[in-house]
N, C-alpha and C. Protein backbone atom coordinates (compact mmCIF):
# COMPACT_ATOMS: atom_id res chain seq x y z
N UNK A 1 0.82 -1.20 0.00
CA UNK A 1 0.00 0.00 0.00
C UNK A 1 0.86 1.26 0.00
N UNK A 2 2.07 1.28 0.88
CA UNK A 2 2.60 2.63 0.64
C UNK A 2 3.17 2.99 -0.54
N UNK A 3 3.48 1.95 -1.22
CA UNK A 3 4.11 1.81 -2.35
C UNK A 3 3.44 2.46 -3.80
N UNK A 4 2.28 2.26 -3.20
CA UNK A 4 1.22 3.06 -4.34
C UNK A 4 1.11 4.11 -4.17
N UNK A 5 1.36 4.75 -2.66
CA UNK A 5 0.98 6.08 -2.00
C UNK A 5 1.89 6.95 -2.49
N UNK A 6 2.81 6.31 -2.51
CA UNK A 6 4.64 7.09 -2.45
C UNK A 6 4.41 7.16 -5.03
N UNK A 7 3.58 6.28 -5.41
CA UNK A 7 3.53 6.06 -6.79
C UNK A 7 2.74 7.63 -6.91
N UNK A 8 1.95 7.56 -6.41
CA UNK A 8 0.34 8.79 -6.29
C UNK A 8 0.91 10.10 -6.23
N UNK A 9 1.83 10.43 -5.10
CA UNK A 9 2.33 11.67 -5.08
C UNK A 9 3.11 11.78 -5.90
N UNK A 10 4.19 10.75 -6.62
CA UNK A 10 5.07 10.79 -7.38
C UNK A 10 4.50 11.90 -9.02
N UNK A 11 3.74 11.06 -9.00
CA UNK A 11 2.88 11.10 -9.94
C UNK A 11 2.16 12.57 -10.43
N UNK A 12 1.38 12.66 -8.76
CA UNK A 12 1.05 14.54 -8.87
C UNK A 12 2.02 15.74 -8.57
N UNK A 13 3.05 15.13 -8.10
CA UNK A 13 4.24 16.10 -8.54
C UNK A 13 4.71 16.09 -9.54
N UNK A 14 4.71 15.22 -10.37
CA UNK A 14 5.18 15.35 -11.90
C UNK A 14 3.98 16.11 -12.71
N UNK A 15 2.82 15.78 -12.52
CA UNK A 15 1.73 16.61 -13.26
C UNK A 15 1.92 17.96 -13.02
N UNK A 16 2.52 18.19 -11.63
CA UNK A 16 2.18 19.39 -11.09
C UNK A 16 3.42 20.37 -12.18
N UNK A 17 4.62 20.22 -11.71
CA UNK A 17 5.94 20.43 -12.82
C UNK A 17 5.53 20.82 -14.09
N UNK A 18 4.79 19.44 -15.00
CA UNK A 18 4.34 19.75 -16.23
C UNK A 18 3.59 21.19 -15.95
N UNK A 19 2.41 20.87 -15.48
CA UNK A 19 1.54 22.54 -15.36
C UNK A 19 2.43 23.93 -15.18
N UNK A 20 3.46 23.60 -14.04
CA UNK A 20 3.94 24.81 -14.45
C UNK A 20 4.51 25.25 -15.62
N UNK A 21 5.36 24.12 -15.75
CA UNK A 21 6.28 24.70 -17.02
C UNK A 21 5.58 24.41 -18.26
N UNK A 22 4.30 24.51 -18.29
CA UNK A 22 2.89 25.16 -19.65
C UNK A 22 2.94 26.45 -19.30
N UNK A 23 2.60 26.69 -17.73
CA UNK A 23 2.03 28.22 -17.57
C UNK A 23 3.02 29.30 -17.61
N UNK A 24 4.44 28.52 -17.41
CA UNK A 24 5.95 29.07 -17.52
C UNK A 24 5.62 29.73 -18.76
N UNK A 25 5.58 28.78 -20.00
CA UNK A 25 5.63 28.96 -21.22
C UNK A 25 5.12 29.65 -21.95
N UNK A 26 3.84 29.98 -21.73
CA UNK A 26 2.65 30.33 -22.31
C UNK A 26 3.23 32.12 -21.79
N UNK A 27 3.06 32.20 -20.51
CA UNK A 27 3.47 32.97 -19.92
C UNK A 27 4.58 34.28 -20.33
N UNK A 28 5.77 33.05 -20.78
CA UNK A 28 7.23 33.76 -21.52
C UNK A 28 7.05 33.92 -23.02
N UNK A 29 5.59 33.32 -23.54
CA UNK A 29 5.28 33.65 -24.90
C UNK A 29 4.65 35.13 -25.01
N UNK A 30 3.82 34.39 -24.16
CA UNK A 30 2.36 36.24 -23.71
C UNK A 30 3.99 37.25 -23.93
N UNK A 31 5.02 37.05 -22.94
CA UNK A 31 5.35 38.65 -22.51
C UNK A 31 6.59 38.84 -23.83
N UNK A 32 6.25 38.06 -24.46
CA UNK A 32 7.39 37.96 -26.38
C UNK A 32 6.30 38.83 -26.93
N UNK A 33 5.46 38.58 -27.22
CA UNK A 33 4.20 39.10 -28.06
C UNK A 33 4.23 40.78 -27.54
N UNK A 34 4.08 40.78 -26.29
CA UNK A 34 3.73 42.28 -25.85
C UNK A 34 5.08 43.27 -26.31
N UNK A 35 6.17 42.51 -26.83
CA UNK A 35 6.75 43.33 -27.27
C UNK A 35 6.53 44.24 -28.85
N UNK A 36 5.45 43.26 -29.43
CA UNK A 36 5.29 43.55 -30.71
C UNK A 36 4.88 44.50 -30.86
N UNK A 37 4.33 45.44 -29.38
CA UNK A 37 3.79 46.64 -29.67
C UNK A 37 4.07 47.61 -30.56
N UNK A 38 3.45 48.46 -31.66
CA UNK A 38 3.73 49.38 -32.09
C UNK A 38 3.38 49.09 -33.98
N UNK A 39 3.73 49.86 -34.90
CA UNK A 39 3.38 49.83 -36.30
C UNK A 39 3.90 48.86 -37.11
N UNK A 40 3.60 48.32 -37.81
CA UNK A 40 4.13 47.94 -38.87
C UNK A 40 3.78 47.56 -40.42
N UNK A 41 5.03 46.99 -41.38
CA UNK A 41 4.44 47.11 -42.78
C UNK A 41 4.75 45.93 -43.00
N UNK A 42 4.37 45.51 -44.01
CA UNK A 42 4.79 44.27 -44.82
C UNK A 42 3.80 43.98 -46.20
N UNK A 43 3.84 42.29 -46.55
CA UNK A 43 3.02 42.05 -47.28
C UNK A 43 2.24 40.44 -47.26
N UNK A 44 0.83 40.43 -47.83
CA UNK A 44 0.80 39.30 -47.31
C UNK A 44 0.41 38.43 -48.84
N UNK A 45 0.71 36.86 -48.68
CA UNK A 45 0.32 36.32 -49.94
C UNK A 45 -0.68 35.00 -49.28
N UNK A 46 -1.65 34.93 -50.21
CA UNK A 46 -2.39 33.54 -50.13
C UNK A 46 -2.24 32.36 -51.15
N UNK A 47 -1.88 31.44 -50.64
CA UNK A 47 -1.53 30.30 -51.47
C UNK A 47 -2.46 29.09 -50.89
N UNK A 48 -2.68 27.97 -51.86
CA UNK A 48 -3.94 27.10 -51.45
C UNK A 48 -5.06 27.10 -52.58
N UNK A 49 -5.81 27.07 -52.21
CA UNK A 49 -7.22 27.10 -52.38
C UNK A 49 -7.56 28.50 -52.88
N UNK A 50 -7.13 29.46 -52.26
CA UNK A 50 -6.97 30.91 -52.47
C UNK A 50 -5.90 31.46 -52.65
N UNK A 51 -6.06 32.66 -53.73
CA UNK A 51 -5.04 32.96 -54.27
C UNK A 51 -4.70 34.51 -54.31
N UNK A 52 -3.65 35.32 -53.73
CA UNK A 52 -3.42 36.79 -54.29
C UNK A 52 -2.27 37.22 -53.20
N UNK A 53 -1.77 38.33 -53.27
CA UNK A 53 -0.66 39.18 -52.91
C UNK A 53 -1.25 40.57 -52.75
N UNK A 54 -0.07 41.27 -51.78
CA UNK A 54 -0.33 42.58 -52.08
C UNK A 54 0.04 43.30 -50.56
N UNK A 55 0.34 44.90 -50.65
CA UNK A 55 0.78 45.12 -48.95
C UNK A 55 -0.36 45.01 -47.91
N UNK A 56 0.56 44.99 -46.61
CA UNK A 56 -0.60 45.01 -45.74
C UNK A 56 0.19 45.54 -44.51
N UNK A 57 -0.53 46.34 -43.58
CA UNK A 57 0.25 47.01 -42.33
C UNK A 57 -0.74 46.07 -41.21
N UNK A 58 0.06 46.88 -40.16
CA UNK A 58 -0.19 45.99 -38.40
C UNK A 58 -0.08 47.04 -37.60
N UNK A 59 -1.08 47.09 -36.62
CA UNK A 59 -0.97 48.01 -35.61
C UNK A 59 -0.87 46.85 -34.28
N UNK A 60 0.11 46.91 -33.54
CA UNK A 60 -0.14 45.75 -32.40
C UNK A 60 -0.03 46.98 -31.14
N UNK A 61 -1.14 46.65 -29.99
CA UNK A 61 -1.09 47.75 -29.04
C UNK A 61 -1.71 46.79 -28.04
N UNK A 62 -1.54 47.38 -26.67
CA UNK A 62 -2.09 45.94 -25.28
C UNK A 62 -3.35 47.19 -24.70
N UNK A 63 -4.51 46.61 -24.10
CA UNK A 63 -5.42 47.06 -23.76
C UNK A 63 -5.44 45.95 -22.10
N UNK A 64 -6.66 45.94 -21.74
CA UNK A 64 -7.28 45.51 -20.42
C UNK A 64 -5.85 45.61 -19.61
N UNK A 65 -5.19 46.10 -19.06
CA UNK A 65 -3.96 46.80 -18.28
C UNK A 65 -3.27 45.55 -18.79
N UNK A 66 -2.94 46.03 -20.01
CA UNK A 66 -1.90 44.66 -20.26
C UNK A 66 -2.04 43.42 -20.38
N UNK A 67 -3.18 42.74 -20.19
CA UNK A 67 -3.99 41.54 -19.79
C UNK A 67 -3.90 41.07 -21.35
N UNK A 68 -3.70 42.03 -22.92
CA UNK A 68 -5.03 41.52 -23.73
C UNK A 68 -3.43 42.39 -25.08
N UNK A 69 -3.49 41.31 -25.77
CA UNK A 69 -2.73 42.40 -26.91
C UNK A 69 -3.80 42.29 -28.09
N UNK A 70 -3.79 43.34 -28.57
CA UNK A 70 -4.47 43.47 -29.91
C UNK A 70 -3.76 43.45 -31.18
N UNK A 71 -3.98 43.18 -31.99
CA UNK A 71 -3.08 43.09 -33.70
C UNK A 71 -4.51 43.58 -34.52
N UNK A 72 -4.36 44.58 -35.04
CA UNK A 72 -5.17 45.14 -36.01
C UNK A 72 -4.36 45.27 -37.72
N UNK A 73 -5.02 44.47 -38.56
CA UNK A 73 -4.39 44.13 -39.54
C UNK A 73 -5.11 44.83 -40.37
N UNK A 74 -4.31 45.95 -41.07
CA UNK A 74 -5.07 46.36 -41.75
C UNK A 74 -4.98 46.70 -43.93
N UNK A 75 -5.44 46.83 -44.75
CA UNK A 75 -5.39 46.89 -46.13
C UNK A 75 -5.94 47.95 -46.92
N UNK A 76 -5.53 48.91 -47.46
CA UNK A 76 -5.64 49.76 -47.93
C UNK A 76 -6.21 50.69 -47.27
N UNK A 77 -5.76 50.68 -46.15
CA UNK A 77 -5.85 51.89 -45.05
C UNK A 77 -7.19 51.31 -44.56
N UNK A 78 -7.68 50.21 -44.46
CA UNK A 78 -8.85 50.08 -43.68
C UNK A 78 -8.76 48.77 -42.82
N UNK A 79 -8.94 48.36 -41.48
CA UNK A 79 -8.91 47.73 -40.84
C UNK A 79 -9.84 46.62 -41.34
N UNK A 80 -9.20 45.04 -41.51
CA UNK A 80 -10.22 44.12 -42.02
C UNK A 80 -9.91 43.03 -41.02
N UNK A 81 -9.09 42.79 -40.34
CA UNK A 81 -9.07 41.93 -39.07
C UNK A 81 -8.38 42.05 -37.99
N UNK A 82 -8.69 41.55 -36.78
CA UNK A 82 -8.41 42.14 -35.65
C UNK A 82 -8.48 40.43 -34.98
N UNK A 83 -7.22 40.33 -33.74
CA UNK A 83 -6.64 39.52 -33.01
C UNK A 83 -6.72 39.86 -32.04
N UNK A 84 -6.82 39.21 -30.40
CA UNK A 84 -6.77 39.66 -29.97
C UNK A 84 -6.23 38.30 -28.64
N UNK A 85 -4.87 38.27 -28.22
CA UNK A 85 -3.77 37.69 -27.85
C UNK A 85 -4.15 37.95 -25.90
N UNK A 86 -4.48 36.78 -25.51
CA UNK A 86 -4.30 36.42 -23.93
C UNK A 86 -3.75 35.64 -23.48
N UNK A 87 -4.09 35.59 -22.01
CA UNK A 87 -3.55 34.38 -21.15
C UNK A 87 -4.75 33.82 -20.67
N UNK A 88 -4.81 32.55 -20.83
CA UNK A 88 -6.50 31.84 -19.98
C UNK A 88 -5.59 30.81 -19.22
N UNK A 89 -5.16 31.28 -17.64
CA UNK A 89 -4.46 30.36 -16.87
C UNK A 89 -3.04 29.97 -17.31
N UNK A 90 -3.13 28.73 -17.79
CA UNK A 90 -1.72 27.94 -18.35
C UNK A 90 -1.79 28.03 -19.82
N UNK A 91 -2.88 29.01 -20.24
CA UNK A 91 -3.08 28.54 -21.26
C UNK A 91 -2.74 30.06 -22.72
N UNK A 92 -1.98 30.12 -23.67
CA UNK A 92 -2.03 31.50 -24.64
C UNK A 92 -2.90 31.01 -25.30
N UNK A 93 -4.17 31.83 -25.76
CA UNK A 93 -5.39 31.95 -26.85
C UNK A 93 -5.45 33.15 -27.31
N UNK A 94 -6.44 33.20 -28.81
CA UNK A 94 -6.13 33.99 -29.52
C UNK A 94 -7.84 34.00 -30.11
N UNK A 95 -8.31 35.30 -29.86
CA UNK A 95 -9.38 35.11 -30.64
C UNK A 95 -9.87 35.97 -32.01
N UNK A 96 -9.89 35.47 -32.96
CA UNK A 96 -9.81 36.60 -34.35
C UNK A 96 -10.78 36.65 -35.06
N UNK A 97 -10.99 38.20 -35.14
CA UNK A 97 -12.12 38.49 -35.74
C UNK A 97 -12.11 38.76 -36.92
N UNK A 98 -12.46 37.74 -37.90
CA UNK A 98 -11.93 37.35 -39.28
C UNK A 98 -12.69 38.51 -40.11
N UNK A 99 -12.28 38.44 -41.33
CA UNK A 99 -12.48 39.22 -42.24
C UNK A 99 -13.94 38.77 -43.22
N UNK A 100 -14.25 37.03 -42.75
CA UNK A 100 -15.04 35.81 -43.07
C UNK A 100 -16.44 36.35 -42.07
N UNK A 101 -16.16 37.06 -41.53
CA UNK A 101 -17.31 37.53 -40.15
C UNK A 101 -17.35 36.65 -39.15
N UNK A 102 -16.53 35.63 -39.31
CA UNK A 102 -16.73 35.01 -37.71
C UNK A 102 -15.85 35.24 -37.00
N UNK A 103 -15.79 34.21 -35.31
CA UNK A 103 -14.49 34.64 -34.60
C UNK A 103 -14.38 33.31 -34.32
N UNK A 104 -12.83 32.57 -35.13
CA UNK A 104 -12.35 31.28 -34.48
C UNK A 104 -11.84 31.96 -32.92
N UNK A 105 -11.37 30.85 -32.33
CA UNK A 105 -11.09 30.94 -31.30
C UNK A 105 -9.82 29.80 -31.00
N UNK A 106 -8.27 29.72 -30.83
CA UNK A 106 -7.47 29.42 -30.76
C UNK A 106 -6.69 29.35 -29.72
N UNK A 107 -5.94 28.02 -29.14
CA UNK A 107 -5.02 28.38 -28.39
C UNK A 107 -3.57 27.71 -29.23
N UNK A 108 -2.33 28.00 -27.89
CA UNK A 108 -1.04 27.51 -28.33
C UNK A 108 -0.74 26.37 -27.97
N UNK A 109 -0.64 25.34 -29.07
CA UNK A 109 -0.10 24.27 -28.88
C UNK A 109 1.19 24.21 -29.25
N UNK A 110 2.12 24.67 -29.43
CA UNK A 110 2.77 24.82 -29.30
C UNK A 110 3.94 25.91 -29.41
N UNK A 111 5.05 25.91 -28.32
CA UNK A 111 5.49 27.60 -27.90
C UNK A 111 6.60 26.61 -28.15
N UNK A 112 7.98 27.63 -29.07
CA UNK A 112 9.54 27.04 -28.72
C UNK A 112 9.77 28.47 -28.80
N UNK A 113 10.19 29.14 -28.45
CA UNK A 113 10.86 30.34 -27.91
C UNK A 113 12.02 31.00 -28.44
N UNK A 114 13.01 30.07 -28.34
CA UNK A 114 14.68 29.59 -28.32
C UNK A 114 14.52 29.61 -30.22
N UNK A 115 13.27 29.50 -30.83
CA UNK A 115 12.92 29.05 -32.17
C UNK A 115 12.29 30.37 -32.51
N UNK A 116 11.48 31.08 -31.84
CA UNK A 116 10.95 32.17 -32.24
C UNK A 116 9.46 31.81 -32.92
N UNK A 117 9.19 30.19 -32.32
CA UNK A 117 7.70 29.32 -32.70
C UNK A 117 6.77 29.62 -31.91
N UNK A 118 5.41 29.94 -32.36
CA UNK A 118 4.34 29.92 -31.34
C UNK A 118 3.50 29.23 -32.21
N UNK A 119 2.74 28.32 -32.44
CA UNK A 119 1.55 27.56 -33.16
C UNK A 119 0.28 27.31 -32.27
N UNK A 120 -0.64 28.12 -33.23
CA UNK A 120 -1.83 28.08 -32.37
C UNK A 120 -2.95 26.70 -33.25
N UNK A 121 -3.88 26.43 -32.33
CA UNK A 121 -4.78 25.19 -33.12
C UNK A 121 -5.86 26.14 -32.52
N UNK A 122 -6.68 25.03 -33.68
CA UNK A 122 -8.75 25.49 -33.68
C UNK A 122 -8.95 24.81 -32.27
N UNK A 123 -9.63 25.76 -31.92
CA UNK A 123 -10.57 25.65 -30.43
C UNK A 123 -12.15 25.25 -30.87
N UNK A 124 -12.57 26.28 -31.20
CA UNK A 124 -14.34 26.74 -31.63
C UNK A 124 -14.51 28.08 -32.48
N UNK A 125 -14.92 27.93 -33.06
CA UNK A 125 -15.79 29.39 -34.03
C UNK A 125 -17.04 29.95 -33.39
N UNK A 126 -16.90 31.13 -33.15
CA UNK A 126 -18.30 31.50 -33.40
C UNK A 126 -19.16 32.08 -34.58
N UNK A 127 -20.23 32.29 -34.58
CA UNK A 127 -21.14 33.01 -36.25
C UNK A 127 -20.58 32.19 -37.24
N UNK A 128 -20.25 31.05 -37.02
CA UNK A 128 -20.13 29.97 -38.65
C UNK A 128 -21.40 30.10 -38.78
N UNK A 129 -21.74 30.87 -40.15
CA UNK A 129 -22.70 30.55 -41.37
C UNK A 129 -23.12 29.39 -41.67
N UNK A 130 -22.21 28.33 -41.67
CA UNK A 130 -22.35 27.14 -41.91
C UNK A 130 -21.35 26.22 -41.70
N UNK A 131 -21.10 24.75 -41.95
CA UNK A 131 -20.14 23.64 -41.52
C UNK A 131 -19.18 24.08 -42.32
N UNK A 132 -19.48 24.26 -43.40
CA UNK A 132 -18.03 24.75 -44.93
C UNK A 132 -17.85 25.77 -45.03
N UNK A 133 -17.93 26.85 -44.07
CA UNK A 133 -18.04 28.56 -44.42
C UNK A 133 -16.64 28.29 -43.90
N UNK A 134 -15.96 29.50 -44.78
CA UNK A 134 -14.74 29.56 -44.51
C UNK A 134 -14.41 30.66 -43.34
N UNK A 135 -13.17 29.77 -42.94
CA UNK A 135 -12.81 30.65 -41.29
C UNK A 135 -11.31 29.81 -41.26
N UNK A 136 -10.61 30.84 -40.00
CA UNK A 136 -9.60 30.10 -39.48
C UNK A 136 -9.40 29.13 -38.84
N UNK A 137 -8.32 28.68 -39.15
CA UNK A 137 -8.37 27.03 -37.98
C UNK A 137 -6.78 26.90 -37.60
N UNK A 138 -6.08 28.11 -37.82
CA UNK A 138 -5.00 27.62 -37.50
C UNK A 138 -3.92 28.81 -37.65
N UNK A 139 -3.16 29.19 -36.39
CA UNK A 139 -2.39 29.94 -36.95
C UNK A 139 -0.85 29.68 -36.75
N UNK A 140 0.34 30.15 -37.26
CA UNK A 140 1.65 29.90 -36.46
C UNK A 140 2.73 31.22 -37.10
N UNK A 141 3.68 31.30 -35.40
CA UNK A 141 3.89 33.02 -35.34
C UNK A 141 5.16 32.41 -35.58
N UNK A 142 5.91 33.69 -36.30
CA UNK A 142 7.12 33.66 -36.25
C UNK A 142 8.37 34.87 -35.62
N UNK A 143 9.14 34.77 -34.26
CA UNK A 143 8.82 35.78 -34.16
C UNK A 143 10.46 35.87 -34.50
N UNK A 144 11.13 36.36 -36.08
CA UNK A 144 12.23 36.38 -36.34
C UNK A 144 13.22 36.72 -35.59
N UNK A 145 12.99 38.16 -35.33
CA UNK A 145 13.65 39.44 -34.08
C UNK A 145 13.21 40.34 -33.96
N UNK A 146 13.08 41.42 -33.37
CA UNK A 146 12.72 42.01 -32.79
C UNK A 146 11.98 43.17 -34.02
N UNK A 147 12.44 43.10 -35.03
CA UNK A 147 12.07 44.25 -35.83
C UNK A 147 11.55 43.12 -37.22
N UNK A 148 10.89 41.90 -36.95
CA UNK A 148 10.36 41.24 -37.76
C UNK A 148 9.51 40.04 -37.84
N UNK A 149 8.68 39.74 -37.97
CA UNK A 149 7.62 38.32 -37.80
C UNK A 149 6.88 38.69 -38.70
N UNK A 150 6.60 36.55 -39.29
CA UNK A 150 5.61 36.53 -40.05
C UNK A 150 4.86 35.44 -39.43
N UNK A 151 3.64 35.51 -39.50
CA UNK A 151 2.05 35.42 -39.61
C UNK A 151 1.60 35.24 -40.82
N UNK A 152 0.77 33.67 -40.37
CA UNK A 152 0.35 32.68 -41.14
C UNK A 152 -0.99 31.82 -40.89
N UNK A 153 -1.93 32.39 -41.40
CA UNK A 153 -3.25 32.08 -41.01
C UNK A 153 -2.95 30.51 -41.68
N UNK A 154 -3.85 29.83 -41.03
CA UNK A 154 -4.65 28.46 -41.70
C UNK A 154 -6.32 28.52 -42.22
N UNK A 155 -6.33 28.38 -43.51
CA UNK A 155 -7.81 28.88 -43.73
C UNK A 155 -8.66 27.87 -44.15
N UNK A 156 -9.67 27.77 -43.73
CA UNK A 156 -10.97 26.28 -44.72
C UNK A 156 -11.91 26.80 -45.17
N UNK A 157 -12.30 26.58 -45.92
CA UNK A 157 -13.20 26.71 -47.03
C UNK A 157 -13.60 25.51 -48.19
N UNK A 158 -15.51 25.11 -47.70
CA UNK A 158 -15.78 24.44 -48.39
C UNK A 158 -14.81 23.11 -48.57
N UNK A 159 -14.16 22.77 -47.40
CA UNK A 159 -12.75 21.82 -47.53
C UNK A 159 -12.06 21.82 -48.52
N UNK A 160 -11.79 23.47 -48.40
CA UNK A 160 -10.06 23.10 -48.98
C UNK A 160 -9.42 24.17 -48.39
N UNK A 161 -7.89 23.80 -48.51
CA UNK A 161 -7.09 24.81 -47.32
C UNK A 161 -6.69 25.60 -48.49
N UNK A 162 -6.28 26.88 -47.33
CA UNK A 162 -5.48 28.05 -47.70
C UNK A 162 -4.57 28.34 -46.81
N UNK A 163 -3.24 28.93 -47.39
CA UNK A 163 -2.41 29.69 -46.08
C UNK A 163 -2.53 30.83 -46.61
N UNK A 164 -2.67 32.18 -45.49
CA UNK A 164 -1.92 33.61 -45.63
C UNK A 164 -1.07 33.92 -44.97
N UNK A 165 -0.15 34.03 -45.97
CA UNK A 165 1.41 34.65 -44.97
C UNK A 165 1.35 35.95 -44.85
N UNK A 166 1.90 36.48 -43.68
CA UNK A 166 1.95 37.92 -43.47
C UNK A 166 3.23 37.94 -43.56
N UNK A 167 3.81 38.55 -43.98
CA UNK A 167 5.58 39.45 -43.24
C UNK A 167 5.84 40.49 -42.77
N UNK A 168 6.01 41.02 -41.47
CA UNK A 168 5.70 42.11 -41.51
C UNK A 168 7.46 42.91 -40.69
N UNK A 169 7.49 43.52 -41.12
CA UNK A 169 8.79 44.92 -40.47
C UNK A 169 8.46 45.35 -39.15
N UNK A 170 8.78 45.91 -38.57
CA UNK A 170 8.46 47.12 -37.61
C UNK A 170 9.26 48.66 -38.53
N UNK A 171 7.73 49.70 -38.08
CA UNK A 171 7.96 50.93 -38.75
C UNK A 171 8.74 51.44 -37.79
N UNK A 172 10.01 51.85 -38.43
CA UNK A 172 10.79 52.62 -37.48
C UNK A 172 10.79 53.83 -37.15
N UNK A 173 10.42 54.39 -35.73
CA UNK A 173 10.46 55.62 -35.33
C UNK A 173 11.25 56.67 -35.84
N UNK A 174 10.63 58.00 -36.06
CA UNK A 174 11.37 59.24 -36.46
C UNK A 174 12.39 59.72 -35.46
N UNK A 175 13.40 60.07 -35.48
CA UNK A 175 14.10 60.20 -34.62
C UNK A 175 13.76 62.00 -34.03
N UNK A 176 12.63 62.39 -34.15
CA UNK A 176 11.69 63.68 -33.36
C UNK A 176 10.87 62.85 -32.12
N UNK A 177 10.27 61.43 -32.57
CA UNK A 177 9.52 60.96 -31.89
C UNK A 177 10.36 60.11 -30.45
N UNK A 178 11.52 59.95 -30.65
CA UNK A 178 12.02 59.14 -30.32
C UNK A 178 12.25 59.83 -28.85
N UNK A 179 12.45 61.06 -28.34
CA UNK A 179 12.85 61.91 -27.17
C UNK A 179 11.31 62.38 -27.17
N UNK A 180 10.73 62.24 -27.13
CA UNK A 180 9.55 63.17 -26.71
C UNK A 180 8.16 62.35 -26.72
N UNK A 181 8.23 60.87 -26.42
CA UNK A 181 7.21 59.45 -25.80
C UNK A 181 6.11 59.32 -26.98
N UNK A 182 6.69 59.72 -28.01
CA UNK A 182 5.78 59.43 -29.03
C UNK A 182 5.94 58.33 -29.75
N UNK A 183 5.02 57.12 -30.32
CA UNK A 183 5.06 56.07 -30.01
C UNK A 183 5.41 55.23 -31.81
């Protein structure tokens, strides 16, 4: 009998370990992301199922005291989707408000850091139109360095996939803005 007892705790101390070092992770991902704050440019292409090119900018900024990052993606000067990057416990999710009108809902399955990997999977959608309406199901970050990541939707439609790659820069500050907290 103790032998099982001494197995039991063994056991929920190892679960316990794992949990942290998820919430470690997730955690040291969240506070990678919050650096992305601020403008940027790039371009994005769709390959798949769907097809086209062309530029596209990023506004990334943190709201609910930091709790919540936002990515506003926007195309010809008009905002067509919006992200919006948390922590749920042990857990990084992502919920995006597609350009398709719905909002998948995503977390990270997997974070390598050391790689500059974050890969998010399908959770749930909300406002699917239907079983084949197209929406996201998948995203994965890249976060090169500091003045670069690309973003890569996973898209379905009618079952068949699409990727959109983003690439995006960081817009570099004017050096007026740079002494005087302008952002």
């Amino acid at each position: 009998m103790n032998r099982r007892c001494v197995f039991a705790v063994l056991c929920c101390l190892s679960l316990a370990r794992v949990s942290q070092a998820a919430e470690d992770s997730a955690a040291n991902a969240f506070s990678q992301l919050k650096s992305l704050v601020g403008d940027w440019n790039g371009t994005y292409e769709w390959t798949g199922a769907r097809t086209g090119a062309g530029p596209i900018s990023a506004i990334y900024r943190l709201t609910g005291s930091g709790s919540a990052l936002v990515e506003d993606l926007i195309m010809e000067g008009t905002p067509v989707m919006m992200s919006v990057y948390h922590l749920d416990g042990a857990n990084l999710r992502i919920t995006h408000f597609c350009g398709a009108q719905n909002q998948p809902r995503l977390k990270a399955e997997r974070i390598h850091l050391a790689h500059g990997t974050i890969d998010f999977g399908f959770v749930d959608v909300t406002n699917l139109r239907s079983p084949d309406a197209g929406h996201v199901h998948g995203l994965e970050m890249r976060l090169i360095d500091s003045n670069h990541i690309t973003v890569t939707f996973l898209f379905q439609s009618g079952g068949k996939e699409s990727r959109e790659r983003i690439v995006l820069k960081r817009v570099e500050r004017k050096s007026s803005e740079k002494g005087n907290g302008g952002t």
